[in-house]
N, C-alpha and C. Protein backbone atom coordinates (compact mmCIF):
# COMPACT_ATOMS: atom_id res chain seq x y z
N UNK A 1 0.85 -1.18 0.00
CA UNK A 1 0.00 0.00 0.00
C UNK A 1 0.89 1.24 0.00
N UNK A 2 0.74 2.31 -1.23
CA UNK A 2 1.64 3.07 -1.01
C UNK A 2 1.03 4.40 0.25
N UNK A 3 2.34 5.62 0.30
CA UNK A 3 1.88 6.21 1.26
C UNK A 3 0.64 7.10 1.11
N UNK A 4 0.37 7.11 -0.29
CA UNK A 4 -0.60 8.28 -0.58
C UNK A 4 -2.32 7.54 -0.27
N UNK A 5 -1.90 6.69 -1.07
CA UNK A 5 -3.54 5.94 -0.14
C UNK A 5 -3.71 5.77 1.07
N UNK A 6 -2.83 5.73 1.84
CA UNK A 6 -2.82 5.58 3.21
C UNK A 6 -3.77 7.13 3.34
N UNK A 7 -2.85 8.11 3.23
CA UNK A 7 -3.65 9.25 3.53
C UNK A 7 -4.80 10.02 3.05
N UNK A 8 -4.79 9.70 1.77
CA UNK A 8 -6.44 9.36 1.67
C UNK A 8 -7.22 8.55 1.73
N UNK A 9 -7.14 7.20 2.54
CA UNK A 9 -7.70 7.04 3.27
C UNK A 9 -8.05 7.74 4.59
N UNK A 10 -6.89 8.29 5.54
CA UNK A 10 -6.75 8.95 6.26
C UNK A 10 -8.40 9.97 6.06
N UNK A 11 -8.11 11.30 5.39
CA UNK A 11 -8.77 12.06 4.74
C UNK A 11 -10.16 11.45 4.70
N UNK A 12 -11.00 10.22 4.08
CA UNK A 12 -11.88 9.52 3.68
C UNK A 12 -12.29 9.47 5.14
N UNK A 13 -11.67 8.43 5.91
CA UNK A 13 -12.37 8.26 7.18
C UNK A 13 -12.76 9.89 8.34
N UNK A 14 -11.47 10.55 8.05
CA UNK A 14 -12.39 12.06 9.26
C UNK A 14 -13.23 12.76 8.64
N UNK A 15 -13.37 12.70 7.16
CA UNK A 15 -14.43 13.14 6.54
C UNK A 15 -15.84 12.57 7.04
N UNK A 16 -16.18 11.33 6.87
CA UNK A 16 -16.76 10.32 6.97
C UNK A 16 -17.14 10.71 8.64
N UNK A 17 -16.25 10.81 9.69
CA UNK A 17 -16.77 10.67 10.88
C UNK A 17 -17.33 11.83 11.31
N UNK A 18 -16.96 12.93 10.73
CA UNK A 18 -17.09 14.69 10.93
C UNK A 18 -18.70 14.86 10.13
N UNK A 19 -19.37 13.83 9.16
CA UNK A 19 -20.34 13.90 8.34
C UNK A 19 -21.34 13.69 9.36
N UNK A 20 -20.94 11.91 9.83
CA UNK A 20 -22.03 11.48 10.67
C UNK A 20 -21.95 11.77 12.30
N UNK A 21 -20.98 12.33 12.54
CA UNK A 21 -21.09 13.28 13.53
C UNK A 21 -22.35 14.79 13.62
N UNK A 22 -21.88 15.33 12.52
CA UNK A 22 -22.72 16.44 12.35
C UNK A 22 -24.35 15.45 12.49
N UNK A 23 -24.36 14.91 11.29
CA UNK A 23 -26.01 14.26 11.12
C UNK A 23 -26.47 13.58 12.11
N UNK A 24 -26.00 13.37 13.30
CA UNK A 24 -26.49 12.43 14.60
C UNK A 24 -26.59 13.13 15.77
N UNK A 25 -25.77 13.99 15.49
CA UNK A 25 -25.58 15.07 17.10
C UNK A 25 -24.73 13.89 18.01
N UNK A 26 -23.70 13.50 17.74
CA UNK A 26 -22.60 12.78 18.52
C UNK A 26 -22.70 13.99 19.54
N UNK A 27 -23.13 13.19 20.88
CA UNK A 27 -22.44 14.37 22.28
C UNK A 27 -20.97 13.57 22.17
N UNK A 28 -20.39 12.94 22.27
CA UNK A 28 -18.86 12.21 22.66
C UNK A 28 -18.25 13.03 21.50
N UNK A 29 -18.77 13.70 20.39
CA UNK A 29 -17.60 14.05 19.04
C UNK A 29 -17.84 16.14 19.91
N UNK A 30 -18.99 16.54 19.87
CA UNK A 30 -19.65 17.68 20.15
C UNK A 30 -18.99 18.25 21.20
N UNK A 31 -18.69 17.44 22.16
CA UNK A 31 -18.11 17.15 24.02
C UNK A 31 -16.32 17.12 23.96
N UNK A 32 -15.68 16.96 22.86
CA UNK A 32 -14.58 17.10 22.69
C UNK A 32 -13.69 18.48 22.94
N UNK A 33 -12.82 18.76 23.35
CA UNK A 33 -11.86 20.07 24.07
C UNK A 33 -11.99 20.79 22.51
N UNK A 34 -11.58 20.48 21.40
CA UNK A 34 -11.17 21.48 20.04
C UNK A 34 -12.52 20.69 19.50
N UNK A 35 -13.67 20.21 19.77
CA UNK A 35 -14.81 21.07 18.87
C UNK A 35 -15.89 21.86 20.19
N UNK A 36 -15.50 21.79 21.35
CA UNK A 36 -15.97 22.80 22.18
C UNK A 36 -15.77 24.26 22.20
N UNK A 37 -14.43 24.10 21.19
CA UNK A 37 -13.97 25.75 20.87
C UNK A 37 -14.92 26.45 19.99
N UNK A 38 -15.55 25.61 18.87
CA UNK A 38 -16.39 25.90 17.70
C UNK A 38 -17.65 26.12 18.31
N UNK A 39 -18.26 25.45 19.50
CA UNK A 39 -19.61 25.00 19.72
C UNK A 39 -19.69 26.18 20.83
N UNK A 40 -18.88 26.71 21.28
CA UNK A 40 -18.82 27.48 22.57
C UNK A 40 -18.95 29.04 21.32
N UNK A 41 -18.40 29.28 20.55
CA UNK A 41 -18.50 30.52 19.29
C UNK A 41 -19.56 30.82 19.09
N UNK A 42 -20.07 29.65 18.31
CA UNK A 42 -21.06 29.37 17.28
C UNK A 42 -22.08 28.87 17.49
N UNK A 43 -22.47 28.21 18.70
CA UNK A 43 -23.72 27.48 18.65
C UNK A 43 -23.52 26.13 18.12
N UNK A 44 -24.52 25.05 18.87
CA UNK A 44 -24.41 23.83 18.43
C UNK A 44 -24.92 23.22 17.17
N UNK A 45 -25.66 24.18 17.02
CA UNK A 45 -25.86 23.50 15.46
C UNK A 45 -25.50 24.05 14.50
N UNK A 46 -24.69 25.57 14.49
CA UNK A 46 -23.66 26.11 13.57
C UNK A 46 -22.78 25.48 13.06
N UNK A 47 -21.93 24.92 14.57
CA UNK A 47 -21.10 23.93 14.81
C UNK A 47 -21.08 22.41 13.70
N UNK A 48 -22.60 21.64 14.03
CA UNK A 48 -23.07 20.46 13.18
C UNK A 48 -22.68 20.94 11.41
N UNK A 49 -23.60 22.29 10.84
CA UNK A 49 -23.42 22.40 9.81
C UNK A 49 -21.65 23.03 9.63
N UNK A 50 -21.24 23.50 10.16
CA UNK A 50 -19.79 23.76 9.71
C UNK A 50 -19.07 21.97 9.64
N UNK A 51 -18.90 20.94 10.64
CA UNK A 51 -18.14 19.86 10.56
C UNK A 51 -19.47 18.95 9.51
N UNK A 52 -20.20 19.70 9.35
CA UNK A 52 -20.78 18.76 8.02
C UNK A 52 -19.94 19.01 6.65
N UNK A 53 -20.00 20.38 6.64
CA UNK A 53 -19.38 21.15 5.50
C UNK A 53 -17.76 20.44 5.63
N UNK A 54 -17.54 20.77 6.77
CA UNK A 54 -15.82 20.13 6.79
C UNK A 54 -15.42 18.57 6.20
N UNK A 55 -16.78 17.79 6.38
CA UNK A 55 -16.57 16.26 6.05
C UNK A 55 -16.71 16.10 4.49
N UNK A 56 -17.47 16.62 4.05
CA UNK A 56 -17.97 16.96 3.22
C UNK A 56 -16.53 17.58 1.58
N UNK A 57 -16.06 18.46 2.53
CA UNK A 57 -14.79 19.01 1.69
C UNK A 57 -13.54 18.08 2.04
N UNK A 58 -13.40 17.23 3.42
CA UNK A 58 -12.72 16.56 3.23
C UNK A 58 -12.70 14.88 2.06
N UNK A 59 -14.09 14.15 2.28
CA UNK A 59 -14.35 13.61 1.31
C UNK A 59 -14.29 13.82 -0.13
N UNK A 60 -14.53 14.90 -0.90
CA UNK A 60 -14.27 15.48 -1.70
C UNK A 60 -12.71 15.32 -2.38
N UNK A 61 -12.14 15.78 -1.73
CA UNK A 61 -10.80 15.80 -1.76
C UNK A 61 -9.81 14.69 -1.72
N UNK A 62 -10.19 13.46 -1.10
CA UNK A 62 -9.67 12.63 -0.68
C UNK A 62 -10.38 11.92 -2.45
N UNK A 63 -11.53 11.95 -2.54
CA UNK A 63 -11.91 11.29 -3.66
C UNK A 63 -10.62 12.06 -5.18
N UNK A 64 -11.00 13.62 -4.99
CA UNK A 64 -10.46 13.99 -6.24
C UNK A 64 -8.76 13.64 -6.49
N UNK A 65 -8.10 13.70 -5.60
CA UNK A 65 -6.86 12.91 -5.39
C UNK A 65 -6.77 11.33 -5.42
N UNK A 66 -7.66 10.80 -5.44
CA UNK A 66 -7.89 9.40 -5.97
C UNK A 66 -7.69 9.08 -7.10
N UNK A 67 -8.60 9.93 -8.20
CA UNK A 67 -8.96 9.70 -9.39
C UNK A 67 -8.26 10.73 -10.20
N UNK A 68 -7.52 11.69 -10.02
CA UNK A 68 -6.36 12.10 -10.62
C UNK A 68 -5.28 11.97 -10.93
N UNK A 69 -4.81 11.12 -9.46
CA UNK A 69 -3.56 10.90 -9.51
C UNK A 69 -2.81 9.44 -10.41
């Protein structure tokens, strides 16, 4: 396995967990020290749609570096 799939995989999975995080209302992901920084700003469901958006662009990315490279 070379190193680049590794990390997009990498990329694929916090995308992936930051998605269904947002869409479930994870308290254990929400309850975390650095996304309490976001949720303490912004509100908790600012918060949801921003790490939706974040999974979202990370998936993205992890895909388009897939199929380019």
């Amino acid at each position: 396995m070379s190193p680049k799939y590794f990390v997009q995989g990498i990329f694929a999975v916090a995308g992936i967990i930051a998605i269904l995080a947002a869409a479930l209302n994870w308290d254990w992901f929400f309850n975390t020290q650095n996304a309490q920084l976001i949720v303490r700003n912004v509100g908790r469901n600012r918060s949801r749609l921003f790490y939706g958006v974040l999974g979202l662009i990370l998936v993205g990315m992890s895909l388009f570096f897939f199929y380019n490279s």
